[in-house]
N, C-alpha and C. Protein backbone atom coordinates (compact mmCIF):
# COMPACT_ATOMS: atom_id res chain seq x y z
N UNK A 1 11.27 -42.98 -18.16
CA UNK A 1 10.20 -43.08 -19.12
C UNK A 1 8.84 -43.04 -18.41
N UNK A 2 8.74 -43.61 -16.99
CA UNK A 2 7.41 -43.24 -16.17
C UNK A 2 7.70 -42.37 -16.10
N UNK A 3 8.01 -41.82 -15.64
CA UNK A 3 8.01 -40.10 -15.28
C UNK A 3 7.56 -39.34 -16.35
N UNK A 4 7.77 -39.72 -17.55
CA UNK A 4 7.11 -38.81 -18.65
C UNK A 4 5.93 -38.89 -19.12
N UNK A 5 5.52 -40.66 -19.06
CA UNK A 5 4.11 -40.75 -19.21
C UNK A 5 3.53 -40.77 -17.77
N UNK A 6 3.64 -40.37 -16.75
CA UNK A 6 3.21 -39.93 -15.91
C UNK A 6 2.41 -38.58 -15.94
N UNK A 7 4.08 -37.84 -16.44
CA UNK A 7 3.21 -36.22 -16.20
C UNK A 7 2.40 -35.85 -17.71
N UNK A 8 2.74 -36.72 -19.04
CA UNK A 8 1.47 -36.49 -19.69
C UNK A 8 0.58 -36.85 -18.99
N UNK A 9 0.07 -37.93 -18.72
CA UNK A 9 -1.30 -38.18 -18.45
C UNK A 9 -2.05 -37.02 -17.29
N UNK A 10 -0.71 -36.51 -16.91
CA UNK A 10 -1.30 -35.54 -15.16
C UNK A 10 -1.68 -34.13 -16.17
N UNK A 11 -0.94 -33.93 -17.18
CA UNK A 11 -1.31 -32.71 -17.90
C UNK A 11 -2.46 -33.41 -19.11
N UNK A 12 -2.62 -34.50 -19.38
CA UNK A 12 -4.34 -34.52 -19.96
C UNK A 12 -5.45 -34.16 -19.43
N UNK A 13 -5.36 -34.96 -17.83
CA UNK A 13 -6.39 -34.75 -17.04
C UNK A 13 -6.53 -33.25 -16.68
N UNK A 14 -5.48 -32.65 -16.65
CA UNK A 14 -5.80 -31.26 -15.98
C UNK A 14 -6.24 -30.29 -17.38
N UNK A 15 -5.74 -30.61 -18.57
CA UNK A 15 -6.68 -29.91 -19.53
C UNK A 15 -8.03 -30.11 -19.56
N UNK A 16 -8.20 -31.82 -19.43
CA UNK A 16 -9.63 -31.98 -19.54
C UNK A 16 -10.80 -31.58 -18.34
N UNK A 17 -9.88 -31.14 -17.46
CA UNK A 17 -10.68 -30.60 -16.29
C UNK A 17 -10.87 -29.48 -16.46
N UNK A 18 -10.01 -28.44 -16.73
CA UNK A 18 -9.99 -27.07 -16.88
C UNK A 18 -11.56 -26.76 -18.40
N UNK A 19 -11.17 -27.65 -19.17
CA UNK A 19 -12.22 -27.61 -20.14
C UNK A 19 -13.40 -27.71 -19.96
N UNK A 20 -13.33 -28.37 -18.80
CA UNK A 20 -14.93 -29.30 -18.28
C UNK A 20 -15.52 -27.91 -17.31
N UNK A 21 -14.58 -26.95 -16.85
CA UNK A 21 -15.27 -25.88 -16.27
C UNK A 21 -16.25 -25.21 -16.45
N UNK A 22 -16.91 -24.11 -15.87
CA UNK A 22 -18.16 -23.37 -17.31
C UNK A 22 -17.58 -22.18 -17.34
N UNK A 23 -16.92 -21.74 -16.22
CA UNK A 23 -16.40 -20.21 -16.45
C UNK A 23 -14.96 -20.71 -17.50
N UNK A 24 -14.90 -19.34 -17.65
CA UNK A 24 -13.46 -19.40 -18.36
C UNK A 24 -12.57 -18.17 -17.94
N UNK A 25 -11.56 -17.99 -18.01
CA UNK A 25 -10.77 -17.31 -17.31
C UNK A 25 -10.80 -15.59 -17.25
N UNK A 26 -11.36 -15.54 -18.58
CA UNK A 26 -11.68 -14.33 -18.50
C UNK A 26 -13.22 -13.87 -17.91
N UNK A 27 -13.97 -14.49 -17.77
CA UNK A 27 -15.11 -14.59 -16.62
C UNK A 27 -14.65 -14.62 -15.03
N UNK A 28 -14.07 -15.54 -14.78
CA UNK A 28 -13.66 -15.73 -13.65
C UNK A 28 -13.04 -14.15 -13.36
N UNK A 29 -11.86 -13.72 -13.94
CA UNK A 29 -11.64 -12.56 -13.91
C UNK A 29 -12.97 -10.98 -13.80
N UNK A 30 -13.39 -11.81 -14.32
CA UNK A 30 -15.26 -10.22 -14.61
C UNK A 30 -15.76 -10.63 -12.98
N UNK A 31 -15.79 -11.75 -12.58
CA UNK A 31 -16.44 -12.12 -11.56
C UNK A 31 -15.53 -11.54 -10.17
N UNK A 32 -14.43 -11.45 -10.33
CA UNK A 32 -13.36 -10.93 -9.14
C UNK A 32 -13.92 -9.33 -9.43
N UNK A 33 -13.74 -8.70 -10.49
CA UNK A 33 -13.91 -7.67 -10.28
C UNK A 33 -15.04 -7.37 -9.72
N UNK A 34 -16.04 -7.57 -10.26
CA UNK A 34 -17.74 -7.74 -9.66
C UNK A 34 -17.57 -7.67 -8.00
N UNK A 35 -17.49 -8.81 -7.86
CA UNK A 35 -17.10 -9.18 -6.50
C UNK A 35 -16.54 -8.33 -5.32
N UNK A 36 -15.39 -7.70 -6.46
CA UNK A 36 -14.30 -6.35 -4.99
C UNK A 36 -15.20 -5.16 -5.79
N UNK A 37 -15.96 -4.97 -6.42
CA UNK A 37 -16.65 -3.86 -6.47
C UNK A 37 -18.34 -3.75 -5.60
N UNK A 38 -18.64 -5.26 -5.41
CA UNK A 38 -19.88 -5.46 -4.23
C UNK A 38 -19.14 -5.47 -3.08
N UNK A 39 -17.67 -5.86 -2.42
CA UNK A 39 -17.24 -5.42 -1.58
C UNK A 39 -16.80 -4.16 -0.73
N UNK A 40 -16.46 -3.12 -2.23
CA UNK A 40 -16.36 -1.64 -1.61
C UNK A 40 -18.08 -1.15 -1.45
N UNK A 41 -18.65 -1.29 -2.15
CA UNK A 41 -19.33 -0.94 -1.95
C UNK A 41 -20.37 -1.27 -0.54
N UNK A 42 -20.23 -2.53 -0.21
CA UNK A 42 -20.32 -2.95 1.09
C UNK A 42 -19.92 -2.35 2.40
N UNK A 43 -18.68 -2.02 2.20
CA UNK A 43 -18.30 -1.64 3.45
C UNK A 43 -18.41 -0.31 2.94
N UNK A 44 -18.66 0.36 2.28
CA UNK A 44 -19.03 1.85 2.21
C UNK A 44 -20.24 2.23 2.66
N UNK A 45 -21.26 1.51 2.77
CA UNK A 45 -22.33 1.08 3.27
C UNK A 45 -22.39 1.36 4.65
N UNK A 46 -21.37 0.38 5.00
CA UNK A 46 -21.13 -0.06 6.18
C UNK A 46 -20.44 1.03 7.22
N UNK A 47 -19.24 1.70 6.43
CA UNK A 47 -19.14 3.11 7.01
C UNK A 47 -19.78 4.48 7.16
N UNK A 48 -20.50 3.94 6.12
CA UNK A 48 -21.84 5.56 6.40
C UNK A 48 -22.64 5.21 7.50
N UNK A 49 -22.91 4.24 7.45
CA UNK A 49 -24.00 3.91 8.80
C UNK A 49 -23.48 4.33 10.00
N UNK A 50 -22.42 3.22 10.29
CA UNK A 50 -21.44 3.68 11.12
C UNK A 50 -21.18 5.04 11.70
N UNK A 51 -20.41 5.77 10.94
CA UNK A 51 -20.80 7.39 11.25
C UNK A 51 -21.94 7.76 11.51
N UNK A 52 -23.18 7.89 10.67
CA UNK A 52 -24.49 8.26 10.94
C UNK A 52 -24.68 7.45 12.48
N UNK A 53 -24.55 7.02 13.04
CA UNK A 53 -24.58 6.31 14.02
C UNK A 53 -23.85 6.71 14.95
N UNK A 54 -22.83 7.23 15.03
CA UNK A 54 -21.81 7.86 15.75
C UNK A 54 -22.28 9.32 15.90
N UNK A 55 -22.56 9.82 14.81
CA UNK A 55 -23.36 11.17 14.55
C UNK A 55 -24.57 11.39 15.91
N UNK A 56 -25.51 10.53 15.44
CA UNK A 56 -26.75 10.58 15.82
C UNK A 56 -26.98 10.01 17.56
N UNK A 57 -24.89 9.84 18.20
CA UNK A 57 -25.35 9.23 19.55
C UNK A 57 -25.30 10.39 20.41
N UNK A 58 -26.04 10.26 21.37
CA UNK A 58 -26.21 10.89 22.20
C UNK A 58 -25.57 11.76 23.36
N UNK A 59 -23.96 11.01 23.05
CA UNK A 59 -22.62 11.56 23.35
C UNK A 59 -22.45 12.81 22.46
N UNK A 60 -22.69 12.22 21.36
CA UNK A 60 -22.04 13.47 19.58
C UNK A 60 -22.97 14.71 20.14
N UNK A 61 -24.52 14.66 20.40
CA UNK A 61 -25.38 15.48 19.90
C UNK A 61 -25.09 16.22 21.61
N UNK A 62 -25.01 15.65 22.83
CA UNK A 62 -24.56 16.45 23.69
C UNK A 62 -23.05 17.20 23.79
N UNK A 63 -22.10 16.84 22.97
CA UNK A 63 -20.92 17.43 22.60
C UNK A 63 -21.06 18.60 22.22
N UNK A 64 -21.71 18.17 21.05
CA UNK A 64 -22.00 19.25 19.97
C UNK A 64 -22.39 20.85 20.68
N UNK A 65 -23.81 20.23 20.92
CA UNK A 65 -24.72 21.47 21.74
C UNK A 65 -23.75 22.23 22.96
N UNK A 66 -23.13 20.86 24.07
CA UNK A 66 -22.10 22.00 24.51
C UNK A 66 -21.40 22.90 23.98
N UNK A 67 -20.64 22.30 22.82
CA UNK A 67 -19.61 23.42 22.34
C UNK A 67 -20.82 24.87 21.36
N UNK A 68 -21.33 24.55 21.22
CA UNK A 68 -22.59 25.54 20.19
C UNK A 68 -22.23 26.55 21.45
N UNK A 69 -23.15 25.93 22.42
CA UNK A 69 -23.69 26.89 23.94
C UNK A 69 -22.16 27.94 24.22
N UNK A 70 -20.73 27.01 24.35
CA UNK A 70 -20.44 27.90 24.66
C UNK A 70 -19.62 29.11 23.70
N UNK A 71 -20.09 28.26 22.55
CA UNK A 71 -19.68 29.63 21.86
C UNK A 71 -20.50 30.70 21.64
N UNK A 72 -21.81 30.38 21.37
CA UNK A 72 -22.79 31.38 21.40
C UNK A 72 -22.25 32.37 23.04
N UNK A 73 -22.31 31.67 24.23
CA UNK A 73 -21.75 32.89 24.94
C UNK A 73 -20.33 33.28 24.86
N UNK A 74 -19.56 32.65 24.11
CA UNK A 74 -18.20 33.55 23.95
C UNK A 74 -18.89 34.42 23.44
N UNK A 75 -19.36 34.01 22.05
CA UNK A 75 -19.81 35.53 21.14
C UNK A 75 -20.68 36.47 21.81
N UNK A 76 -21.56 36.12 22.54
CA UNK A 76 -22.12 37.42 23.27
C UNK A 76 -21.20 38.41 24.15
N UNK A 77 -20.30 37.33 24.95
CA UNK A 77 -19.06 38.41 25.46
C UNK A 77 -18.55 39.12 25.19
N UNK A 78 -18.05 38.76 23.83
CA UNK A 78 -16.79 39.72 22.50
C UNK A 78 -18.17 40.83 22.10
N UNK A 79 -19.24 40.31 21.71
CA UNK A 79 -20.22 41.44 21.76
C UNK A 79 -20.58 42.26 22.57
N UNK A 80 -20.39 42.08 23.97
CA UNK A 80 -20.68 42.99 24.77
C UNK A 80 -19.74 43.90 25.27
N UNK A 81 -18.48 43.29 25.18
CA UNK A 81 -17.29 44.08 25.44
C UNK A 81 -17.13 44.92 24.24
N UNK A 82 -17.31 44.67 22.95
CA UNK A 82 -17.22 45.68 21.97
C UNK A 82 -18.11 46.62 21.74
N UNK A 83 -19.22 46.87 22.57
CA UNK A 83 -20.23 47.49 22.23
C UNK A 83 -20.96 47.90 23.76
N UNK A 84 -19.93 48.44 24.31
CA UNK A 84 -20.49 49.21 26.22
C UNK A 84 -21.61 49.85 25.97
């Protein structure tokens, strides 16, 4: 018989707590979504930079230009051999 008026009283208090909240569950729910939608968008953020950053180092932009250079003289080769 404790045991039963035990766990009423444990399930009053926890209604009256849950009541006493201000969100309600379907808020709480709007707020998760909110939340993982300021998160993608965060790290999407966070990966453009990133790249642009990777882009813009000084490794990328001397890569780059090497490979440009040597294709521009492949192509002059194939041009010059096709055209004695």
């Amino acid at each position: 018989m404790r045991l039963y008026l035990a766990l009423a009283v444990l399930l009053l208090a926890l209604l009256a707590y849950t009541e006493a909240q201000d969100d309600t569950m379907q808020q709480k729910f709007s707020n998760v979504g909110d939340q993982i939608t300021e998160f993608g968008q965060s790290i999407a953020e966070k990966t453009k930079k990133a790249f642009q950053t990777i882009q813009d180092s000084d490794f990328a932009v001397a890569t780059r230009d090497f490979f440009r250079n040597g294709f521009e003289k492949l192509k002059k080769q194939v041009e010059d051999i096709s055209n004695p």
